[in-house]
Protein backbone atom coordinates (compact mmCIF):
# COMPACT_ATOMS: atom_id res chain seq x y z
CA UNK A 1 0.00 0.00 0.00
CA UNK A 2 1.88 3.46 -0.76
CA UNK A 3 2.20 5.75 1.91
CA UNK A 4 1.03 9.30 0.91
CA UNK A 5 1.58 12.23 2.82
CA UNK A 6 -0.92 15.51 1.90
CA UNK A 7 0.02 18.50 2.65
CA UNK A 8 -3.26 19.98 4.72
CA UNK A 9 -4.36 23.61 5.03
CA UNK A 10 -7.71 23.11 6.97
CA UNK A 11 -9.49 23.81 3.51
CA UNK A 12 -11.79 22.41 1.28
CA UNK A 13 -9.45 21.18 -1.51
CA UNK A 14 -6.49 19.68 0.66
CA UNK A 15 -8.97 17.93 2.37
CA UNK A 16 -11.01 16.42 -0.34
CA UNK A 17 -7.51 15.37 -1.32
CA UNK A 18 -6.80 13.28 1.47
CA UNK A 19 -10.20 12.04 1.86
CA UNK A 20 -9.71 10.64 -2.16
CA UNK A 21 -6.74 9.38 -1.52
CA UNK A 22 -7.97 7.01 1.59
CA UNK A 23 -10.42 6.01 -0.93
CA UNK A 24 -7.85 4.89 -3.54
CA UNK A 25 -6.32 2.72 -1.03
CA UNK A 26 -3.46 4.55 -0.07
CA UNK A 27 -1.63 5.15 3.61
CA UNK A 28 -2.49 8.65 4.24
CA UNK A 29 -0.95 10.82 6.35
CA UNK A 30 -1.88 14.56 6.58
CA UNK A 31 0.77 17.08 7.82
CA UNK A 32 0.43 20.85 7.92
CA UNK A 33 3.21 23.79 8.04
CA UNK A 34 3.33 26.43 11.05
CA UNK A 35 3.93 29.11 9.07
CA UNK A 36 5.65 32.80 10.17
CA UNK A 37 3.29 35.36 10.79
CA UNK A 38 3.93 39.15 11.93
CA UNK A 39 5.31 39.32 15.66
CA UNK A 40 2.32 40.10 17.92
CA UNK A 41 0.02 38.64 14.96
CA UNK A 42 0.16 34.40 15.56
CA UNK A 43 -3.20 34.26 13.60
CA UNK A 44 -2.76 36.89 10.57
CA UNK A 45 -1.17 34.26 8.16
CA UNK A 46 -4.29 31.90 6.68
CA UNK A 47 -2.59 28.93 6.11
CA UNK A 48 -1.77 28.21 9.23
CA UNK A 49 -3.95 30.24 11.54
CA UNK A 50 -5.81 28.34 14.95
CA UNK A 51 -8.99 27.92 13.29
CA UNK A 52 -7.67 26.38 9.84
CA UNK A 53 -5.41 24.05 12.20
CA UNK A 54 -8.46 23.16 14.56
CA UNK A 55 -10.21 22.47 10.75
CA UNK A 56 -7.55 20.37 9.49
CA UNK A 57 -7.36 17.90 12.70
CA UNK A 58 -10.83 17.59 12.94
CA UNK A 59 -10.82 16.35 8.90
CA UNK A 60 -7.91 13.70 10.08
CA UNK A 61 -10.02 12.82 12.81
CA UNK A 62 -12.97 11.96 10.68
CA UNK A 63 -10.82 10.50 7.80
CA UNK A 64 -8.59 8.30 10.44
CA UNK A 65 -5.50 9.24 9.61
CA UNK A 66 -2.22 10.55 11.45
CA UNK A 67 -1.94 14.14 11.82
CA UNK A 68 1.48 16.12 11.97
CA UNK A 69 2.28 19.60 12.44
CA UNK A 70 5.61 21.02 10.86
CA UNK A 71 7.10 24.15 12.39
CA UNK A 72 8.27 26.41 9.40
CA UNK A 73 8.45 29.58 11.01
CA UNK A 74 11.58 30.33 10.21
CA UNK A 75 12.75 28.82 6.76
CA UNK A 76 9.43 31.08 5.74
CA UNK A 77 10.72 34.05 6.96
CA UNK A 78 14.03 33.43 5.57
CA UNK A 79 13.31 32.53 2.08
CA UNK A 80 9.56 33.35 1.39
CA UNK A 81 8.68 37.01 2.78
CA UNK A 82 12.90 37.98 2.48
CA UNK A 83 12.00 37.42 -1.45
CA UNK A 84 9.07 39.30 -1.30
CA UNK A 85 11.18 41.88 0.49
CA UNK A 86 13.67 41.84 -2.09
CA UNK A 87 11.56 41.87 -5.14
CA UNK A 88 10.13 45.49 -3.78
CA UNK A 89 13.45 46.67 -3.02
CA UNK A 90 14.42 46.15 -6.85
CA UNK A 91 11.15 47.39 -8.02
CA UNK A 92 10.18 44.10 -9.46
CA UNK A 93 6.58 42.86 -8.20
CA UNK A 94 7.45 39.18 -7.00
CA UNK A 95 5.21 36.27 -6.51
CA UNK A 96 6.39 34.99 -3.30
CA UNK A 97 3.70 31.64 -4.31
CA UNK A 98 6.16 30.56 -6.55
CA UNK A 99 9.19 30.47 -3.83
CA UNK A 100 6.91 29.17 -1.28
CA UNK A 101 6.04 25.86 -4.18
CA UNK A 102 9.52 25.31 -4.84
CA UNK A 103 11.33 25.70 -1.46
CA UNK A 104 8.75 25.17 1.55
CA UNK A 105 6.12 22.81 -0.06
CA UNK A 106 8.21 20.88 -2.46
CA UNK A 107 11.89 20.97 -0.60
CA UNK A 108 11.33 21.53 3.20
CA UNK A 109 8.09 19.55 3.41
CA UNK A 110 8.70 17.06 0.74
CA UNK A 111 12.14 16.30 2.87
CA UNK A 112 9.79 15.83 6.20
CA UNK A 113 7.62 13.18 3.61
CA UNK A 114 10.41 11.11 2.79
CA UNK A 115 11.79 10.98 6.41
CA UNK A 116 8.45 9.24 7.49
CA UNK A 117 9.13 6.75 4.13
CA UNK A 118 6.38 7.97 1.94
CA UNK A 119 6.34 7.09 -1.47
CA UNK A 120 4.14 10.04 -2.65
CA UNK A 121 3.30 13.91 -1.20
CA UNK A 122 -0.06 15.20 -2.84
CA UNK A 123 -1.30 18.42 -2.21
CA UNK A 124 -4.99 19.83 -3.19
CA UNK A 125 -3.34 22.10 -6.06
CA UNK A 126 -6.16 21.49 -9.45
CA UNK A 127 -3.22 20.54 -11.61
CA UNK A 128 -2.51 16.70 -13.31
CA UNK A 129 0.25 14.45 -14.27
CA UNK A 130 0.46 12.12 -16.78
CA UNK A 131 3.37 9.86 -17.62
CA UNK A 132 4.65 9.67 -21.38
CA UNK A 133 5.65 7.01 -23.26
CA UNK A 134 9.12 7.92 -22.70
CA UNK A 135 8.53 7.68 -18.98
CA UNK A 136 8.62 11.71 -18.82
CA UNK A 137 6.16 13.44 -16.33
CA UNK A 138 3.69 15.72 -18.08
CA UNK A 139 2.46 18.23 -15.77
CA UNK A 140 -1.40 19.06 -17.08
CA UNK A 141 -3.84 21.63 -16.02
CA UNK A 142 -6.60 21.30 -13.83
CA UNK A 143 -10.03 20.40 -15.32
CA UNK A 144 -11.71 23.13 -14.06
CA UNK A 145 -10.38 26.05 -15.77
CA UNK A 146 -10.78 28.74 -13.25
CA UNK A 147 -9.21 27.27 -10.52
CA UNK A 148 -5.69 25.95 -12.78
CA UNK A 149 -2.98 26.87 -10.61
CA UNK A 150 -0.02 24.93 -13.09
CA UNK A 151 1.11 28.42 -13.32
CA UNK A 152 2.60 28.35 -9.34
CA UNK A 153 3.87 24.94 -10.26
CA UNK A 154 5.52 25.36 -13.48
CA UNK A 155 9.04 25.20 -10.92
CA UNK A 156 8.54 21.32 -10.05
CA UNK A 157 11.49 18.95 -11.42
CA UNK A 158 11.03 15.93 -13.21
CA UNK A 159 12.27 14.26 -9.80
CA UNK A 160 9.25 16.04 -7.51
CA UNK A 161 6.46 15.70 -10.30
CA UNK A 162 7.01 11.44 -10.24
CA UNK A 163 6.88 11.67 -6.34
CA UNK A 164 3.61 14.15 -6.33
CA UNK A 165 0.09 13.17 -6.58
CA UNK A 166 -3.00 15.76 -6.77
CA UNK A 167 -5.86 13.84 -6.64
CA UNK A 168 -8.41 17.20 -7.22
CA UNK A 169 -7.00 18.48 -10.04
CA UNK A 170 -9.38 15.52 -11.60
CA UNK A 171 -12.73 17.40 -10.92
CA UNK A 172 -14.31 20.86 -11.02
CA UNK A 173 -14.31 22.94 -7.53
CA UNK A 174 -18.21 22.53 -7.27
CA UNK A 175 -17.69 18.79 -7.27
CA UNK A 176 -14.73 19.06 -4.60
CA UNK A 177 -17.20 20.93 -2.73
CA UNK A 178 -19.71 18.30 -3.22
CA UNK A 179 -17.86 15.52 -2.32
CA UNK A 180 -17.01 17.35 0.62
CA UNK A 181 -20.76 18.27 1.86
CA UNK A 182 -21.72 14.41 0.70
CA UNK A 183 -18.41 13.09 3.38
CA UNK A 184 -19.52 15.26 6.26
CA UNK A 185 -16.59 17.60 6.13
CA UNK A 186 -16.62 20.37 8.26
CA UNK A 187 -14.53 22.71 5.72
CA UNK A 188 -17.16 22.22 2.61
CA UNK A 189 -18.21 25.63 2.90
CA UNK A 190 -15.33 26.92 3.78
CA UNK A 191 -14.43 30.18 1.92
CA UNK A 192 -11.16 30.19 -0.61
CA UNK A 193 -8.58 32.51 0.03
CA UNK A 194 -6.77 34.47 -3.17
CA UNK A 195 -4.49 36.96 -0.53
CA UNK A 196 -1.04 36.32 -0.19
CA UNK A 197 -1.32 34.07 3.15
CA UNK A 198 1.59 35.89 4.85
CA UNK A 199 -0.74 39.45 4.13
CA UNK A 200 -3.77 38.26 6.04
CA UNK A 201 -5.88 40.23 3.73
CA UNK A 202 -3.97 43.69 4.44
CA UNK A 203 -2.46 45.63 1.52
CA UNK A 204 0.74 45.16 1.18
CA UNK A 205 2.00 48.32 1.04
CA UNK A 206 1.50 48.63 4.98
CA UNK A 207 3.64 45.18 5.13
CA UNK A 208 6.24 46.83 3.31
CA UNK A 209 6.25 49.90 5.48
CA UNK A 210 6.43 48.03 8.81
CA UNK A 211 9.28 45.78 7.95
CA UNK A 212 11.15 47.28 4.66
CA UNK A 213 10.70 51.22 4.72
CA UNK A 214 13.56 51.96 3.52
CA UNK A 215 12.19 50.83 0.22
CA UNK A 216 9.84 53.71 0.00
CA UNK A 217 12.16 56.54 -1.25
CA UNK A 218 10.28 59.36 -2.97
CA UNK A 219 11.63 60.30 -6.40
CA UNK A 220 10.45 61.66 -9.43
CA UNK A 221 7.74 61.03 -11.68
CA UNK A 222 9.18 61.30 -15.47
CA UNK A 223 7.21 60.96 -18.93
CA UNK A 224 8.63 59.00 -21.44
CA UNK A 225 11.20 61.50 -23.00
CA UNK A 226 12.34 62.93 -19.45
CA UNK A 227 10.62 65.97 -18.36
CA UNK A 228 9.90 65.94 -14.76
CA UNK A 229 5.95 65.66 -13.90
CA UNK A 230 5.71 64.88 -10.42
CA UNK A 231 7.03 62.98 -7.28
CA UNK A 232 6.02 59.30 -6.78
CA UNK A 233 6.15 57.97 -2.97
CA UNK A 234 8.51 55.03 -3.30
CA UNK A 235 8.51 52.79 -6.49
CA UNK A 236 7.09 50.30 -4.67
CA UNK A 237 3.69 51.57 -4.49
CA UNK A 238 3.12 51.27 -8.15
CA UNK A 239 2.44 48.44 -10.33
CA UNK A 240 2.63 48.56 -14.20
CA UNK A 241 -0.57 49.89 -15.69
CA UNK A 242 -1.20 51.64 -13.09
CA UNK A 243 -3.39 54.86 -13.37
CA UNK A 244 -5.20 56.24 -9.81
CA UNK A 245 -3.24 57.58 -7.54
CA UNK A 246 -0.73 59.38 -9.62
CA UNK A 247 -1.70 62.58 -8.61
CA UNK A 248 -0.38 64.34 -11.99
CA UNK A 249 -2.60 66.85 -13.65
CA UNK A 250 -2.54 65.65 -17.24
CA UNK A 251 -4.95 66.47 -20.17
CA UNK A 252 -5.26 62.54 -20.91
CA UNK A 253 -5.02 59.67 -18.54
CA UNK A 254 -1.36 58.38 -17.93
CA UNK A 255 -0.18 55.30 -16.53
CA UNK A 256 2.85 53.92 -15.26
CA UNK A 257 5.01 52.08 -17.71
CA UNK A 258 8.45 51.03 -16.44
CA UNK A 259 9.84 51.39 -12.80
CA UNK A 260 13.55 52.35 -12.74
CA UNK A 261 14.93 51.30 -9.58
CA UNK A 262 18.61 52.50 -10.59
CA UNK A 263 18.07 55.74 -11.03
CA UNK A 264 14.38 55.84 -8.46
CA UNK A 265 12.10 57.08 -11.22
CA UNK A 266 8.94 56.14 -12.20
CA UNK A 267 8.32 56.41 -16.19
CA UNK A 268 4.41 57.28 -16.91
CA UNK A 269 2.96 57.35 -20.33
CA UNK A 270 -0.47 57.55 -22.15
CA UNK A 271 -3.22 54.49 -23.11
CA UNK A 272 -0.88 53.70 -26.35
CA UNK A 273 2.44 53.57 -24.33
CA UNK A 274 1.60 50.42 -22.07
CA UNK A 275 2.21 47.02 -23.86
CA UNK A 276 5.35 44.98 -24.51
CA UNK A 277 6.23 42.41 -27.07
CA UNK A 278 9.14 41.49 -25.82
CA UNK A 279 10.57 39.18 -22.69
CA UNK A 280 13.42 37.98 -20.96
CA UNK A 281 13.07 35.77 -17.83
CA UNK A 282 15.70 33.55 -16.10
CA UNK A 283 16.15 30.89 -13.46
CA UNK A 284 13.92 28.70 -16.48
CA UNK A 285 12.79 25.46 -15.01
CA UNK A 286 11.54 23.36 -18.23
CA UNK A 287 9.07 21.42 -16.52
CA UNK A 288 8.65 18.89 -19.35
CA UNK A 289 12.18 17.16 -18.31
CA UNK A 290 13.90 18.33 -21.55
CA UNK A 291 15.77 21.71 -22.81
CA UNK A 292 14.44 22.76 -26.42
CA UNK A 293 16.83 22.83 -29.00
CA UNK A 294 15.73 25.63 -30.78
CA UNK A 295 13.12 28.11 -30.54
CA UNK A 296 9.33 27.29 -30.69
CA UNK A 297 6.01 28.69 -30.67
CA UNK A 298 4.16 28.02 -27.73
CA UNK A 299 1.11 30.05 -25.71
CA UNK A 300 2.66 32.10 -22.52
CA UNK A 301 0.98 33.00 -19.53
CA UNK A 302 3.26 36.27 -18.34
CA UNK A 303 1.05 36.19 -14.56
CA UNK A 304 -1.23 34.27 -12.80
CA UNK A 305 -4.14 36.15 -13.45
CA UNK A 306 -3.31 36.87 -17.28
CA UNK A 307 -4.39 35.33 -20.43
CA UNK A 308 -2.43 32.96 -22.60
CA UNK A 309 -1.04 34.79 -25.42
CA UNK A 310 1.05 33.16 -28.34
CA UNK A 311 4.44 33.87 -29.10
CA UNK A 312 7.91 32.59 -30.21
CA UNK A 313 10.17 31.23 -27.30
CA UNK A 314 13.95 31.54 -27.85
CA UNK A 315 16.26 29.12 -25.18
CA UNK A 316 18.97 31.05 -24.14
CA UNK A 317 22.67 30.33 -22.14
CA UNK A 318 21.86 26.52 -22.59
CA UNK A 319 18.31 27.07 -21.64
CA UNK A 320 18.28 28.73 -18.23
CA UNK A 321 17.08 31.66 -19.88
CA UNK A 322 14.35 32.32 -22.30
CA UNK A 323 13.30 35.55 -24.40
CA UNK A 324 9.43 35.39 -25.66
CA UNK A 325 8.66 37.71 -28.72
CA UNK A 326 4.79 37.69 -29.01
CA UNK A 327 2.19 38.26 -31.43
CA UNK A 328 0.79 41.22 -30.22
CA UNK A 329 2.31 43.77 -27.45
CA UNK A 330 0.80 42.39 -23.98
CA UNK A 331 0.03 44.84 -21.38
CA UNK A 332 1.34 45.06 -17.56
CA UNK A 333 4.45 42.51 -18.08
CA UNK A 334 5.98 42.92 -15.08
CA UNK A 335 9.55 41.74 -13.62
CA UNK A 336 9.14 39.74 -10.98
CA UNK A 337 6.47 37.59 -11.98
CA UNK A 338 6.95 34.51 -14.11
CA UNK A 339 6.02 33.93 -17.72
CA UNK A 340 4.71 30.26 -18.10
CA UNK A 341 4.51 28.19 -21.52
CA UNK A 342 2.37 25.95 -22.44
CA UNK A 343 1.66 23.48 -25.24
CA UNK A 344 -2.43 23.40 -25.02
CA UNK A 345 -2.73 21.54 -21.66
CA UNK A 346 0.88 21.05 -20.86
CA UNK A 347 3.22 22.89 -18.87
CA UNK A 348 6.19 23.07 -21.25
CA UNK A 349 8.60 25.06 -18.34
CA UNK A 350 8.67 28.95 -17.26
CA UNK A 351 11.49 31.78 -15.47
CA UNK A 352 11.25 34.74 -13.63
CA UNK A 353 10.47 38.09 -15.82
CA UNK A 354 13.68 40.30 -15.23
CA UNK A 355 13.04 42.55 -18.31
CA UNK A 356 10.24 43.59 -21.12
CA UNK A 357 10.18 45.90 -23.81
């Protein structure tokens, strides 16, 4: 019988998870991650506050299985908000989900798996796998289209993806919550969360103030050839696209367009200014197990909550780096996140935006 440990959160979809898994005949074992949260705050972060820990026993109580908690406090703090830190600090906007997948869920916690000799870690993330006939791991999307989240998990390894299960990505959220209600589980109405868990639903511009403020430097607000229109309050308050809260008195709308961190200026334009065409993005992990040869056309997803677009991906410096030229300029491409490609359901492998133009 394989031993599977699931990675619990004291919500619906983790615990579906392990409840299917019990039902496929597999050793389950739930564990769950004490996150860091804010000194003074133990219950801001949502993945690991009392209540979704109270939640998560009681579903390991009514599924029968063991039930671990995993202090992470620290290796969190280290490596998940210090990124998110960082990212600010270089006027990139980072997605700290993407750290968290590849270093706490699929590294620390994957290592605490093994240790108790299980064959397989699943969490309740609506993505598939499917082995080729090559004996390659194909990482799929979920079924149910709006809740796909291959986009955080485009950094597994061919290693961690024939180790992983994630027995929801199988079935539409209305059915998890079905199952769920038809089980008795006492999280099948329970709420989804789209914060960052570490925010606790706060903007995170106070976060930012309270433990980075030297990032917020005021500087000057430029247009695109130079001239000097206003003061901005500290780069990281602005995303790309942006248009309220510029404070500029402008006969047409402006937006911003490109944060300069080196020189602390923030570049506005009009409607016709924002779009790129262009990428580069490093740290590429090609999901698919192999490095292209050559470049290819595949659709790209440049952040989690954009649309695929189609382009022309170019492997670069023996394929840790990729440029994407595509079809038609894309607005608010933003360093920091990560641009994603995908061969219709597949996950073909994605990097870190550093650059557009």
């Amino acid at each position: 019988m394989p031993k599977v440990v699931i990675a619990m959160s004291g919500g619906v979809d983790s615990s579906v998870a392990a409840a299917l898994l019990k039902q496929q005949g597999h050793e389950v074992i739930g564990m769950m991650l004490r996150l860091w949260s804010e000194p003074g705050k133990d219950d801001s972060n949502r993945c690991c506050t009392p209540d979704s820990m109270a939640q998560a026993r009681r579903v390991a109580a009514k599924l029968e299985i063991p039930f671990y908690v995993i202090d992470a406090k620290d290796i969190f703090r280290s490596t998940v908000v210090n990124y998110f830190l960082e990212g600010y600090a270089k006027a990139e906007t980072p997605n700290p989900c993407l750290v968290c997948n590849r270093q706490i869920r699929w590294e620390f916690l994957f290592n605490h798996a093994k240790a108790l000799g299980a064959d397989f870690m699943a969490t309740g993330h609506y993505v598939r796998i499917m082995k080729d006939e090559f004996g390659r791991m194909k990482l799929l999307k979920g079924v149910d289209p709006a809740k796909d989240q291959s986009y955080v998990l485009h950094v597994l390894t061919q290693d961690k993806l024939a180790q992983a299960l994630f027995p929801v990505g199988d079935y539409p959220k209305a059915e998890i919550r079905a199952i769920a209600e038809q089980i008795g589980l006492s999280v099948a109405k329970r709420p989804d969360s789209q914060d960052l868990c570490f925010l606790a639903g706060e903007d995170y511009r106070n976060f930012l103030r309270r433990h980075a403020p030297e990032i917020n430097r005021p500087g000057k607000i430029i247009s695109q050839t130079g001239a000097v229109l206003g003061e901005h309050s500290g780069l990281a308050n602005y995303t790309i696209g942006q248009r309220k809260g510029l404070n500029l008195a402008s006969p047409v709308p402006l937006y911003v367009i490109q944060k300069n961190a080196a020189e602390n200026t923030l570049v506005v334009g009009p409607a016709e200014a924002l779009g790129a065409s262009e990428l580069l993005a490093l740290n590429v992990n090609w999901t698919g197990g192999e490095v292209p040869t050559g470049p290819f056309r595949a659709m790209v997803k440049s952040r989690y909550t954009a649309r695929e677009a189609p382009g022309l991906v170019t492997p670069l410096d023996h394929g840790t780096q990729v440029s994407v030229r595509f079809d038609l300029p894309q607005r608010d491409i933003t360093a920091g996140q990560a641009a994603v490609f995908y061969d219709g359901e597949q996950v073909i492998g994605g990097g870190i935006i550093i650059h557009s133009k």
